[in-house]
C-alpha atoms as a PDB file:
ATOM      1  CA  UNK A   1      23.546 -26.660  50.469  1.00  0.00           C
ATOM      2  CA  UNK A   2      23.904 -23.180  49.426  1.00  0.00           C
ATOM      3  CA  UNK A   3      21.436 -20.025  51.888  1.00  0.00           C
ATOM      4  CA  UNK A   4      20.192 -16.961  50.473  1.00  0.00           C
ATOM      5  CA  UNK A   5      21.607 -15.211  53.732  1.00  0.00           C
ATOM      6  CA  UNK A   6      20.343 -12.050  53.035  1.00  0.00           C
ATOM      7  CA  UNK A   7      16.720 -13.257  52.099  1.00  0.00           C
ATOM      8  CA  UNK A   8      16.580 -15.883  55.397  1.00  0.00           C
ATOM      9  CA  UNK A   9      17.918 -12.694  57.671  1.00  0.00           C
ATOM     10  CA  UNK A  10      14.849 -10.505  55.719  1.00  0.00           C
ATOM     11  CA  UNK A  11      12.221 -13.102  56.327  1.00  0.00           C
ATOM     12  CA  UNK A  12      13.009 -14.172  59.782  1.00  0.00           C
ATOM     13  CA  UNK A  13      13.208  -9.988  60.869  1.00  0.00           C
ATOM     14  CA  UNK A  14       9.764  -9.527  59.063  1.00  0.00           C
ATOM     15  CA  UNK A  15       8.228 -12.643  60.275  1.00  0.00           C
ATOM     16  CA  UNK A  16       8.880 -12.772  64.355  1.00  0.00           C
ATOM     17  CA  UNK A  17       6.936 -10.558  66.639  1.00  0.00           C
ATOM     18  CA  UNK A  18       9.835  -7.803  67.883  1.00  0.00           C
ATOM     19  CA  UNK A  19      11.689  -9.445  70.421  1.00  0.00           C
ATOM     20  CA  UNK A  20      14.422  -8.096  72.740  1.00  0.00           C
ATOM     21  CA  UNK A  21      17.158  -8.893  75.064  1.00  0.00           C
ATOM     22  CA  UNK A  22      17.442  -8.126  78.599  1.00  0.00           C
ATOM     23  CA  UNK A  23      20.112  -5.437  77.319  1.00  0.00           C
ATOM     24  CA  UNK A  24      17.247  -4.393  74.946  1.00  0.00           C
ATOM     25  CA  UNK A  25      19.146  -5.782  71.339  1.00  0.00           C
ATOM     26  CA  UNK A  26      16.523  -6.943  68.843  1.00  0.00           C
ATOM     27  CA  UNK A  27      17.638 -10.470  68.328  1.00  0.00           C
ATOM     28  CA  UNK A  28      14.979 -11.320  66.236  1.00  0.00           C
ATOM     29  CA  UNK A  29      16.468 -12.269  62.631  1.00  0.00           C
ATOM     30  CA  UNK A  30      18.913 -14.059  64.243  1.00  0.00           C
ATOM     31  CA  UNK A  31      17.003 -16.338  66.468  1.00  0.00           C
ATOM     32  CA  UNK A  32      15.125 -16.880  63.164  1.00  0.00           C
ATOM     33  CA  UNK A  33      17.799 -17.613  60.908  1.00  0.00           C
ATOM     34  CA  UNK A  34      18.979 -19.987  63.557  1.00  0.00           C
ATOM     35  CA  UNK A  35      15.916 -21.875  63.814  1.00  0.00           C
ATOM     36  CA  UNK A  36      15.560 -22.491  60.006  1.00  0.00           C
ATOM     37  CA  UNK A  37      19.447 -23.592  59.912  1.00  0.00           C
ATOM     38  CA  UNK A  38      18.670 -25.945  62.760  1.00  0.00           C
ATOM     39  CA  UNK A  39      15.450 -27.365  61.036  1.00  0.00           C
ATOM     40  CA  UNK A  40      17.206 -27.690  57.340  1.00  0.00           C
ATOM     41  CA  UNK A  41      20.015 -29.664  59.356  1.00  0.00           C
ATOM     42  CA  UNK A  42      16.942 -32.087  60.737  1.00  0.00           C
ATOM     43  CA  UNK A  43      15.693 -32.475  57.438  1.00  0.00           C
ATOM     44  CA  UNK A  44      17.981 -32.387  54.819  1.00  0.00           C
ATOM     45  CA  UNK A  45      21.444 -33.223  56.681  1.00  0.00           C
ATOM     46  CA  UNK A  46      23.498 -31.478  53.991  1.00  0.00           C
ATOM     47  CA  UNK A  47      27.362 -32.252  53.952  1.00  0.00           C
ATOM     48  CA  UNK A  48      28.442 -28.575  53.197  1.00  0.00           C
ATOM     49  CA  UNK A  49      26.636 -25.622  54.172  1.00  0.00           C
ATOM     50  CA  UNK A  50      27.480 -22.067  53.022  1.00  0.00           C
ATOM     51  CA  UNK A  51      25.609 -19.048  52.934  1.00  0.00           C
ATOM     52  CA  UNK A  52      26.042 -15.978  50.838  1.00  0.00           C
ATOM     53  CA  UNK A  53      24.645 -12.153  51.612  1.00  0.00           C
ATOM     54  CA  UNK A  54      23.999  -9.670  48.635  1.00  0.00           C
ATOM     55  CA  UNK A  55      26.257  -6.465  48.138  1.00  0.00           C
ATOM     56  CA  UNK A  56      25.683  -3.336  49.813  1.00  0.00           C
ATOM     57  CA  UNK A  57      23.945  -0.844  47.826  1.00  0.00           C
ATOM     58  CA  UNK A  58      21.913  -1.715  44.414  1.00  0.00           C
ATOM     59  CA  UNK A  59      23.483  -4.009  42.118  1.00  0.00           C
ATOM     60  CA  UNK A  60      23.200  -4.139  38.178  1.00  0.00           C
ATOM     61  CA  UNK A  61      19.452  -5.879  38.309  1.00  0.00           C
ATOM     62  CA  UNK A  62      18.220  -2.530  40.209  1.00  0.00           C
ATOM     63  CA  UNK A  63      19.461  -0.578  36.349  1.00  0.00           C
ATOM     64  CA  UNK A  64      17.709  -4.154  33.983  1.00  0.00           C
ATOM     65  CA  UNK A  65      14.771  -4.204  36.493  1.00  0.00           C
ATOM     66  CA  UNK A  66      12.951  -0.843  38.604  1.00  0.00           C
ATOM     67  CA  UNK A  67      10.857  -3.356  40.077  1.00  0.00           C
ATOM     68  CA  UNK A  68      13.834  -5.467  41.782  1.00  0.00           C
ATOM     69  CA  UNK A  69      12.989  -5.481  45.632  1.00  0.00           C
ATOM     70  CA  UNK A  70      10.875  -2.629  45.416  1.00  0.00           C
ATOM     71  CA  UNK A  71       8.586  -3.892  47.604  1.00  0.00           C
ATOM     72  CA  UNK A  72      10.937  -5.110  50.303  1.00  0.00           C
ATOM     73  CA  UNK A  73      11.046  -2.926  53.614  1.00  0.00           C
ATOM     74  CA  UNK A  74      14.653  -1.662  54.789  1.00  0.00           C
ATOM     75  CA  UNK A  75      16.280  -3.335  57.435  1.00  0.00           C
ATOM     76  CA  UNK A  76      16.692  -1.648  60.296  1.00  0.00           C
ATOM     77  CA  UNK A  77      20.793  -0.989  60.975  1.00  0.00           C
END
């Protein structure tokens, strides 16, 4: 089974309510991410897992299309 890392980290930061720890880090994208690992496990039971995050910085599909991920908010660092 191959993950979109970047996209699951975008959706589960942009999804969950803003959460904190009791140091005050934000661990919301991971907690997500972590539950929809744990739920494809229960449901698919893949062999192999890997995941795969894009490149820092704009690739060659920002130059063939403006449009790519334009209307995606940043991440916070």
């Amino acid at each position: 089974c191959l993950i979109d890392g970047s996209s699951w980290l975008h959706r589960a930061f942009n999804a969950l309510p803003p959460l904190s720890t009791a140091a005050g880090e934000p661990p919301g994208a991971l907690y997500g991410v972590l539950h929809m690992l744990r739920r494809l496990q229960r449901d698919y039971q893949p062999r192999y897992l890997a995941g795969v995050f894009d490149a820092p910085g704009k690739t060659f599909r920002h130059a063939q299309f403006a449009a790519y991920k334009a209307q995606r908010p940043p991440l916070d660092p």
